[in-house]
N, C-alpha and C. Protein backbone atom coordinates (compact mmCIF):
# COMPACT_ATOMS: atom_id res chain seq x y z
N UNK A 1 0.85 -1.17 0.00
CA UNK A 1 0.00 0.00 0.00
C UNK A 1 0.89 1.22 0.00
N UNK A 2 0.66 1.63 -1.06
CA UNK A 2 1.22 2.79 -0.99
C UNK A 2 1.16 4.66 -0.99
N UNK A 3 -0.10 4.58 -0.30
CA UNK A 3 -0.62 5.02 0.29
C UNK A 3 -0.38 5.36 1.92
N UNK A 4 -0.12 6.86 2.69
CA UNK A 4 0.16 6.70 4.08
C UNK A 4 -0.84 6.87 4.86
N UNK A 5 -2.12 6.39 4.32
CA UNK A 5 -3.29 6.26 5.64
C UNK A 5 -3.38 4.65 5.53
N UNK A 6 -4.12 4.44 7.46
CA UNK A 6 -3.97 3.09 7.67
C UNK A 6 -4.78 2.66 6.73
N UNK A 7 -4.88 1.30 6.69
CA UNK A 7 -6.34 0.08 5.82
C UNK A 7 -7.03 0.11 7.56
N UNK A 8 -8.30 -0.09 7.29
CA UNK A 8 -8.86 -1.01 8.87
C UNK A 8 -10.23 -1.48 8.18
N UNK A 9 -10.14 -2.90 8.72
CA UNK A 9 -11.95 -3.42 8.28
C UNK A 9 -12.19 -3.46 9.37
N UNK A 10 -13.43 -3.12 9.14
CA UNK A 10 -14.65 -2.92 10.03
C UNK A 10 -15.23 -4.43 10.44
N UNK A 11 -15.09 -5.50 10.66
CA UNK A 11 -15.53 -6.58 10.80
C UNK A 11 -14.50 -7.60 12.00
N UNK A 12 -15.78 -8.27 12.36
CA UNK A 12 -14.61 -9.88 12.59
C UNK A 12 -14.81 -10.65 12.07
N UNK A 13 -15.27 -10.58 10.96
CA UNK A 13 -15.34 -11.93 10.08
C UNK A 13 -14.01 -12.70 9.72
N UNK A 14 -13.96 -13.77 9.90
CA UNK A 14 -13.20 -14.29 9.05
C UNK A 14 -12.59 -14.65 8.03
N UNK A 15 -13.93 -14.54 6.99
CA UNK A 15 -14.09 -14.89 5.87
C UNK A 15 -13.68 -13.24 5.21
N UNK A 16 -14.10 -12.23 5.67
CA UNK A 16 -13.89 -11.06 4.84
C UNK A 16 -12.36 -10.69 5.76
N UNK A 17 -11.95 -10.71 6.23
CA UNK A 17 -10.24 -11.08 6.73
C UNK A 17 -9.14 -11.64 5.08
N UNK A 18 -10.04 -12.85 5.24
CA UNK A 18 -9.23 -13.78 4.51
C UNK A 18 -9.34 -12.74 3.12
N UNK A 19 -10.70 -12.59 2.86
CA UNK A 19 -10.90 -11.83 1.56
C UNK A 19 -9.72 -10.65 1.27
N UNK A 20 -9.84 -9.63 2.29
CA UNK A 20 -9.12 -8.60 2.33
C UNK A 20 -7.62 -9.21 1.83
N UNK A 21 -7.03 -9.94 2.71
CA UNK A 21 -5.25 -10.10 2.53
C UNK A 21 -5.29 -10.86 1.46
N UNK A 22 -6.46 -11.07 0.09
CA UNK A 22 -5.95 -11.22 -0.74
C UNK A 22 -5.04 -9.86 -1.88
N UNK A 23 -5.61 -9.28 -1.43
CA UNK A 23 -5.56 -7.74 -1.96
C UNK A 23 -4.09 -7.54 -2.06
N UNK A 24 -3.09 -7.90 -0.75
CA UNK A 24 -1.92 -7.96 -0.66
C UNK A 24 -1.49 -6.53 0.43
N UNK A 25 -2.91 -6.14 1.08
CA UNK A 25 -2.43 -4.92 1.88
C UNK A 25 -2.32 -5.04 3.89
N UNK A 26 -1.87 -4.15 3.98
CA UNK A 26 -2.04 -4.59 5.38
C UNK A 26 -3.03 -3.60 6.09
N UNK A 27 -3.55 -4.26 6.97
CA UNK A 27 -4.45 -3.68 7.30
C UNK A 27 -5.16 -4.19 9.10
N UNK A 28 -5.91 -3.42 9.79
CA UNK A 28 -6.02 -3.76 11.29
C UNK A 28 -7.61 -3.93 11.31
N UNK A 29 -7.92 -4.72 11.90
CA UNK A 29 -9.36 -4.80 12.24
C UNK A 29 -9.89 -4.71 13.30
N UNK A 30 -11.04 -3.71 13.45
CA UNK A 30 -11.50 -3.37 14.62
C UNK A 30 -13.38 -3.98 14.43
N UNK A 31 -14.11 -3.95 15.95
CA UNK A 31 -15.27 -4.52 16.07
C UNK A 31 -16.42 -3.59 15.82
N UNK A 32 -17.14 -3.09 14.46
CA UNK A 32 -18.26 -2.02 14.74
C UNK A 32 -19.51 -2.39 16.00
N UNK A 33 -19.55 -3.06 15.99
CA UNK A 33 -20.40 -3.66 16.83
C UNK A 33 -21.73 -2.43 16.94
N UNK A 34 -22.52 -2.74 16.07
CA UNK A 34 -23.66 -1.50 15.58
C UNK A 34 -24.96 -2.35 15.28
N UNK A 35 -25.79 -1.69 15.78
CA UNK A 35 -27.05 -2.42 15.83
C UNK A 35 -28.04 -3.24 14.29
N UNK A 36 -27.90 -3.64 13.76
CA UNK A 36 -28.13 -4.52 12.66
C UNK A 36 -29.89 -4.71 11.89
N UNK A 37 -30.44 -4.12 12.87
CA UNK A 37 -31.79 -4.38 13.18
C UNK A 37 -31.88 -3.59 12.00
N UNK A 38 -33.12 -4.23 10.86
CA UNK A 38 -34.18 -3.40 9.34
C UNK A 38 -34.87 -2.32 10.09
N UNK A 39 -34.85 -1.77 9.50
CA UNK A 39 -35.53 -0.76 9.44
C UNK A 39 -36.91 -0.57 8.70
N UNK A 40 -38.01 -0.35 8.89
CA UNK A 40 -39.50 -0.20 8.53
C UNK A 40 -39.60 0.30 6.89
N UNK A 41 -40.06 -0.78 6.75
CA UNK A 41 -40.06 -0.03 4.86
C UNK A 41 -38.83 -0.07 4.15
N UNK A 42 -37.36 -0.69 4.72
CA UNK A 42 -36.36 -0.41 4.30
C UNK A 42 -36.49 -1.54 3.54
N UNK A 43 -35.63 -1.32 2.07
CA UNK A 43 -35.94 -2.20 1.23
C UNK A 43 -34.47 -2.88 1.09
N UNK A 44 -34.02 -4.59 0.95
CA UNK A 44 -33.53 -4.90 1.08
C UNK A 44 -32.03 -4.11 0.52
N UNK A 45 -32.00 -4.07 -0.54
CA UNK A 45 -30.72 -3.01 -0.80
C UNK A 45 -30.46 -1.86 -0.35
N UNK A 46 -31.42 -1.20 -0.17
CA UNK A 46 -30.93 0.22 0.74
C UNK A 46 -30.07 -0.28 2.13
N UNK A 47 -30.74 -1.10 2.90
CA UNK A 47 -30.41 -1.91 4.22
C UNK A 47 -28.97 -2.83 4.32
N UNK A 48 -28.79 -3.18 3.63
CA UNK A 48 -27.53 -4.18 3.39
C UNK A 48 -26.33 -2.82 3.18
N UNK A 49 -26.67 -1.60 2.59
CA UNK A 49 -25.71 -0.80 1.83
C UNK A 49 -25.74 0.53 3.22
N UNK A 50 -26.28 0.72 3.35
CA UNK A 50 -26.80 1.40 5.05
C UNK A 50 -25.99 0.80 6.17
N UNK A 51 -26.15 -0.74 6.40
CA UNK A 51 -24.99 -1.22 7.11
C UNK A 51 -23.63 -1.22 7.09
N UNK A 52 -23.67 -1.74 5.59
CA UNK A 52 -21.94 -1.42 5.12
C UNK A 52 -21.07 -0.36 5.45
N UNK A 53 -22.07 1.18 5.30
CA UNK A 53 -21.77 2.70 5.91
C UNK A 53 -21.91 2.50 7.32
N UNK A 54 -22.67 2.60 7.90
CA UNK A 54 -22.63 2.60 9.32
C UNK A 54 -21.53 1.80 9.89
N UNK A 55 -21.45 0.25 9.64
CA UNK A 55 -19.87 -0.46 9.95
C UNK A 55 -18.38 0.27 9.89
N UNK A 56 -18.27 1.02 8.66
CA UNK A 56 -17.32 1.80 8.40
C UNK A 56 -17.26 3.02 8.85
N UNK A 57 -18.31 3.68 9.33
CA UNK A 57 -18.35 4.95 10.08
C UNK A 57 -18.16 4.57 11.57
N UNK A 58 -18.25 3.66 12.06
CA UNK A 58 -18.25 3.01 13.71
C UNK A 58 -16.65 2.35 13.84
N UNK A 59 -15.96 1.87 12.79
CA UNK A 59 -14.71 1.18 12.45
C UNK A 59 -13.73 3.06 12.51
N UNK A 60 -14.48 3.73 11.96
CA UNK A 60 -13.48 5.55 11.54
C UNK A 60 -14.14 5.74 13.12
N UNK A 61 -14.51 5.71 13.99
CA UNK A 61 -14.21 6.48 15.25
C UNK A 61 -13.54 6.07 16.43
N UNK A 62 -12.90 4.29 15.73
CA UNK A 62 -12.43 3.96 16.25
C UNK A 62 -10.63 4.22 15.79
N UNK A 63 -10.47 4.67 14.39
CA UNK A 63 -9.50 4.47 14.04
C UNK A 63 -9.76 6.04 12.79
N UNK A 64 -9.33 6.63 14.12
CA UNK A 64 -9.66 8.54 12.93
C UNK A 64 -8.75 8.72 11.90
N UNK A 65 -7.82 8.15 11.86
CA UNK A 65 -6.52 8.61 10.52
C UNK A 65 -6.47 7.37 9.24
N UNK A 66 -7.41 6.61 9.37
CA UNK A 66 -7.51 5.67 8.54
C UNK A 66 -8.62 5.81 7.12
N UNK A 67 -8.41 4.51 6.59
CA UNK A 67 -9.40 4.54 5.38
C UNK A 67 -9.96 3.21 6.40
N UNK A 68 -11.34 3.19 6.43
CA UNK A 68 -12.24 2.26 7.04
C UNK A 68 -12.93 1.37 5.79
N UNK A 69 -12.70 0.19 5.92
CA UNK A 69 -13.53 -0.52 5.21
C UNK A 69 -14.81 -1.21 6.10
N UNK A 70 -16.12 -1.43 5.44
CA UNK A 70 -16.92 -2.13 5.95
C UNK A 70 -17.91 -2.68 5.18
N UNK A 71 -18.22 -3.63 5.70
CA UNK A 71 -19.62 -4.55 4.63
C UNK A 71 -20.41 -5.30 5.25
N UNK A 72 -21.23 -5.72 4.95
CA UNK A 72 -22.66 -6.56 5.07
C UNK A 72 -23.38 -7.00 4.16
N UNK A 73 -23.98 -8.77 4.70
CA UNK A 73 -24.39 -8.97 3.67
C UNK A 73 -26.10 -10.10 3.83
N UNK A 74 -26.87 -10.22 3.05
CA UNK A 74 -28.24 -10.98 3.54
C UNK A 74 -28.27 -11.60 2.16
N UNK A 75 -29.54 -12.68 2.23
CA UNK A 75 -29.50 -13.06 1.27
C UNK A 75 -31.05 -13.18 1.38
N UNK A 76 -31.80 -13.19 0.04
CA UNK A 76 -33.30 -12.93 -0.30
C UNK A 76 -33.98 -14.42 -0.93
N UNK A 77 -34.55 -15.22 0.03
CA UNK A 77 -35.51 -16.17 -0.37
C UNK A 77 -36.82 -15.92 -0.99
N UNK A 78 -37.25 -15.65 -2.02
CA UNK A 78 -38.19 -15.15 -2.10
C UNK A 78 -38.65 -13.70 -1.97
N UNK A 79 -39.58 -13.63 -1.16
CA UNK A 79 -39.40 -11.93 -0.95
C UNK A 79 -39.05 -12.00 0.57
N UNK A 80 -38.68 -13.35 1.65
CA UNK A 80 -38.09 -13.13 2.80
C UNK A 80 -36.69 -12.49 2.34
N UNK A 81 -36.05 -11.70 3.73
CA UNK A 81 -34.57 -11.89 3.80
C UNK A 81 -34.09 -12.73 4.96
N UNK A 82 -32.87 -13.50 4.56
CA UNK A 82 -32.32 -14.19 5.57
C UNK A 82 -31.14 -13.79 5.65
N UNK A 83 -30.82 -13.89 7.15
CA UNK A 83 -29.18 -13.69 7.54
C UNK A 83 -28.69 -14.63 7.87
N UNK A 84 -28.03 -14.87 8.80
CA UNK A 84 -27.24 -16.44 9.13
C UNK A 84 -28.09 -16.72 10.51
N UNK A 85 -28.19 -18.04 10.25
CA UNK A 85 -28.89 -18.80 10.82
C UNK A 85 -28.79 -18.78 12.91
N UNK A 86 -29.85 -18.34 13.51
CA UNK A 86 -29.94 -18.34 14.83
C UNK A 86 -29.60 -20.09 14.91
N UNK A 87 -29.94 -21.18 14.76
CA UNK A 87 -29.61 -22.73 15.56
C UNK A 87 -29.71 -23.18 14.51
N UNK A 88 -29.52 -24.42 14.55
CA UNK A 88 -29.53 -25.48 13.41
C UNK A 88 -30.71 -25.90 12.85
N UNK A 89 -32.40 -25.83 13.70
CA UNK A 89 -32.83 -25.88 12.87
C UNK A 89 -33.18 -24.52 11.84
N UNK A 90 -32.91 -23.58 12.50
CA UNK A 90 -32.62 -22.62 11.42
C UNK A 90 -32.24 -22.30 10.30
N UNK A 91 -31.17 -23.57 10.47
CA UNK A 91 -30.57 -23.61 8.85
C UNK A 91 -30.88 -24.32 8.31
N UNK A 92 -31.17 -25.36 8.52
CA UNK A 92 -32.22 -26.18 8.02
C UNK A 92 -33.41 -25.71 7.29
N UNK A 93 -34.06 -24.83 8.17
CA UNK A 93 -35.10 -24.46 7.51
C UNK A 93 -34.52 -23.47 6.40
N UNK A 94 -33.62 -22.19 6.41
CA UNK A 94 -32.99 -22.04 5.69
C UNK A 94 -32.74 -22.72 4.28
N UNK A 95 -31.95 -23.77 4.09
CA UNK A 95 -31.53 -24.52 3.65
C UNK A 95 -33.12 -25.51 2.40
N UNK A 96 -33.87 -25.46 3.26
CA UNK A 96 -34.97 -26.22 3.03
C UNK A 96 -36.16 -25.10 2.24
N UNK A 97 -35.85 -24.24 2.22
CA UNK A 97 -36.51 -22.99 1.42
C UNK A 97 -35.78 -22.49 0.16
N UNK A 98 -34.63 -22.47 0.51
CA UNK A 98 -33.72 -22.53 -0.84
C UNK A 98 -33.33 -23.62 -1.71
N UNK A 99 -34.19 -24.71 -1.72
CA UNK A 99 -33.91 -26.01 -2.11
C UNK A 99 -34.58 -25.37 -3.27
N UNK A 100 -33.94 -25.91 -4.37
CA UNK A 100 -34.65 -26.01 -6.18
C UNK A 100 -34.94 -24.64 -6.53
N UNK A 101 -34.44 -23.49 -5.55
CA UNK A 101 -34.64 -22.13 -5.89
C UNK A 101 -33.11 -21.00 -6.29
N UNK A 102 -33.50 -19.47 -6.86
CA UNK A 102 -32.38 -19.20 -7.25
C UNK A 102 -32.78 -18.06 -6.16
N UNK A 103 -31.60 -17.87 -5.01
CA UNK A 103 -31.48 -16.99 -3.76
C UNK A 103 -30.47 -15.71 -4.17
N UNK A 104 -30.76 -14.62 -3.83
CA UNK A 104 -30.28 -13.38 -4.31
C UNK A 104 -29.32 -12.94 -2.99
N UNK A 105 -28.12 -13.20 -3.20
CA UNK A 105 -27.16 -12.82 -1.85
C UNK A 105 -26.85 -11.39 -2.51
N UNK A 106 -27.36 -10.37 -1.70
CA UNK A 106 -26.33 -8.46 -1.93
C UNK A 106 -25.78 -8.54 -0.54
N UNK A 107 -24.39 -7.72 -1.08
CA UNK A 107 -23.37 -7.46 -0.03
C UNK A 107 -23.09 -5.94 -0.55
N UNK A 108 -22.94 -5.29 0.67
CA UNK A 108 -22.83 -4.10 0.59
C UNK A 108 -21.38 -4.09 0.96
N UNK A 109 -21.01 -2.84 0.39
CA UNK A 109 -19.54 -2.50 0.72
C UNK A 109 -19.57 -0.96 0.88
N UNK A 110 -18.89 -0.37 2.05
CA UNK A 110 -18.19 0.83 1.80
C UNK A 110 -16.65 1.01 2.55
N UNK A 111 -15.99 2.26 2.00
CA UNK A 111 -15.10 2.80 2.38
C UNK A 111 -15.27 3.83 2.98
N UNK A 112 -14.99 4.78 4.42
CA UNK A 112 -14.94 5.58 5.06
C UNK A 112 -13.42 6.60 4.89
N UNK A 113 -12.96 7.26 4.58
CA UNK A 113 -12.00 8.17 4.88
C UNK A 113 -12.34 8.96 5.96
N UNK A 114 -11.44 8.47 7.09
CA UNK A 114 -11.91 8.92 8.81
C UNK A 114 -11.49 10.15 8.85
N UNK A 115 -10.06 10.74 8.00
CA UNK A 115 -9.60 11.84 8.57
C UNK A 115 -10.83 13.03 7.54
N UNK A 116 -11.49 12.85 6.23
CA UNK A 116 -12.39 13.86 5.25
C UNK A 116 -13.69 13.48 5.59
N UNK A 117 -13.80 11.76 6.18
CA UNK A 117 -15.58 11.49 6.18
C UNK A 117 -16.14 10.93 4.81
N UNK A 118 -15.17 11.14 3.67
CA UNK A 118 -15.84 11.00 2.26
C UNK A 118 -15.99 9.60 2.61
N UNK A 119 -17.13 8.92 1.88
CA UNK A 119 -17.98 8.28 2.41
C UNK A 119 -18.13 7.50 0.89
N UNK A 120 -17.73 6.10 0.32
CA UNK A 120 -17.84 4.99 -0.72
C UNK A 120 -18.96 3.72 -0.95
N UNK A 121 -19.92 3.83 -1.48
CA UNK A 121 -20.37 2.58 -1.26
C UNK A 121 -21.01 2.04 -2.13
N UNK A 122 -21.91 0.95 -1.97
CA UNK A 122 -22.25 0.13 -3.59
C UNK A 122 -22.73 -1.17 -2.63
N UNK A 123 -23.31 -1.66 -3.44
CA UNK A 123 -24.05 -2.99 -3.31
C UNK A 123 -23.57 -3.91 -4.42
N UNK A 124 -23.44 -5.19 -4.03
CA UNK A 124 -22.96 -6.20 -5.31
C UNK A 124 -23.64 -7.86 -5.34
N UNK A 125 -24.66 -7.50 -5.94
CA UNK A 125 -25.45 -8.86 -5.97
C UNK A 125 -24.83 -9.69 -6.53
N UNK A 126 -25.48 -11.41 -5.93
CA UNK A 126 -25.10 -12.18 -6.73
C UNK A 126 -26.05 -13.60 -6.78
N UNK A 127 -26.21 -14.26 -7.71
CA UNK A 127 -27.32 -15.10 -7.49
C UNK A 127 -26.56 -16.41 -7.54
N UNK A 128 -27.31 -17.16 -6.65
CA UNK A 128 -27.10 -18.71 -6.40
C UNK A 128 -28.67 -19.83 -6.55
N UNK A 129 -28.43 -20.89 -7.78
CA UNK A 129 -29.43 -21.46 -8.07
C UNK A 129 -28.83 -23.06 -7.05
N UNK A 130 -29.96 -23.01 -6.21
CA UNK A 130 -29.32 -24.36 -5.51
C UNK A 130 -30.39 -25.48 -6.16
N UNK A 131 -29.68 -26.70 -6.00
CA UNK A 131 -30.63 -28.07 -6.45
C UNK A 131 -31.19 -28.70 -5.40
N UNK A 132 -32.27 -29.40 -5.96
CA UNK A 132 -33.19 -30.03 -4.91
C UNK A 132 -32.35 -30.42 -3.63
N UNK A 133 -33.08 -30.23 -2.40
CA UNK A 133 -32.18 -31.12 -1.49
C UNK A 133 -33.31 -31.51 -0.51
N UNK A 134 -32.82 -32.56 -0.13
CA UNK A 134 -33.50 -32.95 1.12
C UNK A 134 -33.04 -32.64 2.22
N UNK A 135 -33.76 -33.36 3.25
CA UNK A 135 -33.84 -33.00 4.99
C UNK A 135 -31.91 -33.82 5.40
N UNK A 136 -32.00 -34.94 4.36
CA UNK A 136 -30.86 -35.38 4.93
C UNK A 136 -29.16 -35.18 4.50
N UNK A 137 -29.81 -34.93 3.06
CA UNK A 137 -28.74 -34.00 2.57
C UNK A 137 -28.56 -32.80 3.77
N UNK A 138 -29.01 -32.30 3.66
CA UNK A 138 -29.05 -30.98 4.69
C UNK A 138 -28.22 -30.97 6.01
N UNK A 139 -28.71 -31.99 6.34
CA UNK A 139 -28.06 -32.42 7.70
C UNK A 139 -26.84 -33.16 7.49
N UNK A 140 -26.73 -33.98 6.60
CA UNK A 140 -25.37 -34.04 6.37
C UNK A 140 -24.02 -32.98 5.91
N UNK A 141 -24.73 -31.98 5.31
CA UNK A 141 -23.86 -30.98 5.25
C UNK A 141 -23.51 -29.71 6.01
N UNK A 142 -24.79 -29.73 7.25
CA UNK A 142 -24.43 -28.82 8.19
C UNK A 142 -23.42 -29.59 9.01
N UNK A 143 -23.83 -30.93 9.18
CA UNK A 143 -22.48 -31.23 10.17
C UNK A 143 -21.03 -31.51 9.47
N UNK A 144 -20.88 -31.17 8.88
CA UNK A 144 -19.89 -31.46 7.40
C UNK A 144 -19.35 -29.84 7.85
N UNK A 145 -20.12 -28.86 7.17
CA UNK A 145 -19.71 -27.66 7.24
C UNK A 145 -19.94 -26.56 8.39
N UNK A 146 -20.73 -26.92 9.14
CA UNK A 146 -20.66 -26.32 10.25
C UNK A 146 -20.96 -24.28 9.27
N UNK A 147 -22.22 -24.58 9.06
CA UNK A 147 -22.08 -23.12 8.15
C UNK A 147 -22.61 -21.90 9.24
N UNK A 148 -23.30 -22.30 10.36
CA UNK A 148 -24.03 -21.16 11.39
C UNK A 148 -23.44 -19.95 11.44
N UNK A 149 -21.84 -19.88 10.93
CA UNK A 149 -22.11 -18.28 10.71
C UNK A 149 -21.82 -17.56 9.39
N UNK A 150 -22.50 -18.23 8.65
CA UNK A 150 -22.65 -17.89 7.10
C UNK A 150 -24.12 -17.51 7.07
N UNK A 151 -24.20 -16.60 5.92
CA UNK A 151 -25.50 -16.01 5.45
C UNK A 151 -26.33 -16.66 4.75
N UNK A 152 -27.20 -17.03 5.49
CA UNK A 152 -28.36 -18.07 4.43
C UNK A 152 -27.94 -19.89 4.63
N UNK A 153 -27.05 -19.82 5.62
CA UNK A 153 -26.54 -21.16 6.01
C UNK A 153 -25.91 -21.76 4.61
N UNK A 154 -24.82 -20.88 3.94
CA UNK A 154 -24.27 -21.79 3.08
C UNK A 154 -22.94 -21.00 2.88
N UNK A 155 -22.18 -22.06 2.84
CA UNK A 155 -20.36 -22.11 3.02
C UNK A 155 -20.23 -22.38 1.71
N UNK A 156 -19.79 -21.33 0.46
CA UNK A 156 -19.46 -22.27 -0.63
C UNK A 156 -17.89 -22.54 -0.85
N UNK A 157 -17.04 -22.07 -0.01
CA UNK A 157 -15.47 -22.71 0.13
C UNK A 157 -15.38 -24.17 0.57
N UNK A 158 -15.80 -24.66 1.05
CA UNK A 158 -15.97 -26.10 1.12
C UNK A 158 -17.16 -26.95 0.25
N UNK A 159 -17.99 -27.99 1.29
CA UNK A 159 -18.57 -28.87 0.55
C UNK A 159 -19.94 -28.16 0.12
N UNK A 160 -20.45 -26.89 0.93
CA UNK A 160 -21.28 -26.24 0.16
C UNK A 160 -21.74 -26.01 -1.11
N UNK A 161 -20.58 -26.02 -2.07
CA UNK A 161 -20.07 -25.51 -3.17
C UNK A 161 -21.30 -27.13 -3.77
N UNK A 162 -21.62 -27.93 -3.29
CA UNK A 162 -22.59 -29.25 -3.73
C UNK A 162 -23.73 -28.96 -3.78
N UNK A 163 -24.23 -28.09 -2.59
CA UNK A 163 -25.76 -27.82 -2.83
C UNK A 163 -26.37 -26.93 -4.27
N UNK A 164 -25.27 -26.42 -5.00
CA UNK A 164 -25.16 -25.49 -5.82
C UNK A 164 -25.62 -26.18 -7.32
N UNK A 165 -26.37 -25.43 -8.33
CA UNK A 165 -26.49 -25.91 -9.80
C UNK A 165 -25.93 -24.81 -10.55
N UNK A 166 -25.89 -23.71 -9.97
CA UNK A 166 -25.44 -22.27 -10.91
C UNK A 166 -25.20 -21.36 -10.08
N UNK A 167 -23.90 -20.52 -10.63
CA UNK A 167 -23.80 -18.77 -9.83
C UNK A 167 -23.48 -18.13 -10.41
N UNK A 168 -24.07 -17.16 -10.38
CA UNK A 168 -24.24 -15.51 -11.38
C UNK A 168 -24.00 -14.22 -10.61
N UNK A 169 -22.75 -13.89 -11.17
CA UNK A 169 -22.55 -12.55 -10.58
C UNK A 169 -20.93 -12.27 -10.96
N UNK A 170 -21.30 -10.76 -11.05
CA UNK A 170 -19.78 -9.93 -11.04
C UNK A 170 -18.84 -10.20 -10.78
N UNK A 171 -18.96 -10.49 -9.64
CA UNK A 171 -17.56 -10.71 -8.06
C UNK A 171 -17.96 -11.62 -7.21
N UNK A 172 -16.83 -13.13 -7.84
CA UNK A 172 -17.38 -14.05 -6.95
C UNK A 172 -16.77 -13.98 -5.38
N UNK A 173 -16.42 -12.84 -5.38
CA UNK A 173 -15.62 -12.44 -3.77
C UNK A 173 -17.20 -12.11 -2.95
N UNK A 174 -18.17 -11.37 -3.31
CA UNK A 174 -19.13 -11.06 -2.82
C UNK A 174 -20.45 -12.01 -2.48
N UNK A 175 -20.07 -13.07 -3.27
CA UNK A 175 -20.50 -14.55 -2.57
C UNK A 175 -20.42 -15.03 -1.08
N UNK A 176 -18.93 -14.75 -0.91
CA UNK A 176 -18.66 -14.92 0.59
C UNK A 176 -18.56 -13.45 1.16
N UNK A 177 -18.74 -12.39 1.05
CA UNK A 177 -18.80 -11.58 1.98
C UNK A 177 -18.23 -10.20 1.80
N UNK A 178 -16.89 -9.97 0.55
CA UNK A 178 -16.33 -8.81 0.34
C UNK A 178 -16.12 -9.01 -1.07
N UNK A 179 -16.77 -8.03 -1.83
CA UNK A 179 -16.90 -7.33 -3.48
C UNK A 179 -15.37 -7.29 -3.34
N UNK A 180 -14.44 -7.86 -3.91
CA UNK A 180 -12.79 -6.67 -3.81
C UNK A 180 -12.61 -6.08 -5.11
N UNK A 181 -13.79 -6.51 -6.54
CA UNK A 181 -13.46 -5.97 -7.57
C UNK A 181 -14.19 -4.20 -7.12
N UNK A 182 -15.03 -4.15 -6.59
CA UNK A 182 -15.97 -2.46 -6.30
C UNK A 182 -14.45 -2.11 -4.99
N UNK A 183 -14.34 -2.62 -3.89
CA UNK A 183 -13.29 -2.44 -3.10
C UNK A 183 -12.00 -1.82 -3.89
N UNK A 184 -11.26 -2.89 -4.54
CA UNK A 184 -10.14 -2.08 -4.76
C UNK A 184 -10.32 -0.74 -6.12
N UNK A 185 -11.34 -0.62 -6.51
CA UNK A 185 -11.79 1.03 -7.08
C UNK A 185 -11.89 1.40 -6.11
N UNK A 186 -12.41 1.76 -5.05
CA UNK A 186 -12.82 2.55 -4.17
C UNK A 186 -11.41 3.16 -3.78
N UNK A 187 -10.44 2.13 -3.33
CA UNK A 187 -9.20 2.06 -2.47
C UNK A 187 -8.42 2.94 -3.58
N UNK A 188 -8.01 3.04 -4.86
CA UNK A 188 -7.55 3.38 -5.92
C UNK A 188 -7.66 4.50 -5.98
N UNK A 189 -9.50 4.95 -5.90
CA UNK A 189 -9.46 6.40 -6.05
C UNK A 189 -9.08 7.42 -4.18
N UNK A 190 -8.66 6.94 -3.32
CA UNK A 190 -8.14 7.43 -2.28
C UNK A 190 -6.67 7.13 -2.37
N UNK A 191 -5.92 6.86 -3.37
CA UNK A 191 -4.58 7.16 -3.48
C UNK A 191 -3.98 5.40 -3.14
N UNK A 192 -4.83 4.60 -2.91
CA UNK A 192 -3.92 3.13 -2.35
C UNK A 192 -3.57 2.44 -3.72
N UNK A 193 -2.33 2.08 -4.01
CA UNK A 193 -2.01 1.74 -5.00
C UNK A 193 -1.40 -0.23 -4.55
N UNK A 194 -2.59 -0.63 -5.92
CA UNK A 194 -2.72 -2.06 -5.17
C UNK A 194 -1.52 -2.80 -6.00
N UNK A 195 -0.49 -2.46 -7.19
CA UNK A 195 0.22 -2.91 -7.51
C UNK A 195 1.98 -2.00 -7.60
């Protein structure tokens, strides 16, 4: 990075960790820990992209001289939204609603500049057509993958990647959790030079 403001994500994810240090930058992660709860009438993309800002504005007051990254992400059964699964049968049921259907995962992303406030963000859908499954399929692959803190109860870095017939979208980074093709524009136009 060559760039002299810090990187910081806004998360503890793991998965958007891993995402990030593909990028090749360094960077510190702090906990937004910000209330998550929809909002009345809020329509699924406004809400997912609303979080992403708020994460990254709660990540910049923790870390004022930095560029803040942050994201969030749900996924749309129908006209429900689901997040990651409260217990197992949760995901199950999860799991059991998205059977033979095509589920709309958006992940929001923004960038915060803590020391100006300028403020980055975008939404990056992506669709997943899963194949029939049963109750026991199901259960064989939650205890397989242990997905409870994935969105919509599905891990596609492992054996997840089975429940699957098709995936459509831009940025298969935003599958699991961080867009880095919308990310590293963002990072680019604040001076971070990713090569």
């Amino acid at each position: 990075m060559k760039s002299n403001t810090p990187l910081v994500l806004a998360s503890t994810s793991p998965y958007r960790r891993a995402l990030l240090d593909q990028l090749g930058l360094a960077f510190d992660i702090v906990d937004p820990a910000i209330d998550e709860t929809r909002r009345e009438d809020e329509s699924p993309r406004h809400m997912v992209e609303r979080l992403a800002i708020e994460k990254a504005r709660a990540g910049a007051q923790q870390a004022p001289d930095s560029l803040v990254v942050g994201s969030d992400q749900i996924a749309i059964h129908g006209d429900m939204i689901v997040g990651k699964p409260r217990n197992h049968e949760d995901a199950i049921n999860q799991l059991l609603s998205a059977s033979a259907t095509t589920v709309t995962l958006l992940t929001g992303v923004a960038l915060v500049n803590a020391r100006t406030g300028f403020t980055q963000s975008d939404v990056a859908p992506f669709y997943v057509t899963f194949r029939p499954l049963d109750r026991a399929t199901i259960e064989a692959y939650l205890f397989s993958a242990k997905p409870y803190d994935c969105c919509g109860s599905l891990r596609v870095e492992g054996p997840g990647i089975a429940l699957l017939e098709k995936l459509n979208g831009d940025d298969p980074n935003a599958l699991i959790g961080l867009p880095l093709i919308r990310l590293a524009r963002m990072l680019e136009s604040e001076g971070v030079k990713l090569f």
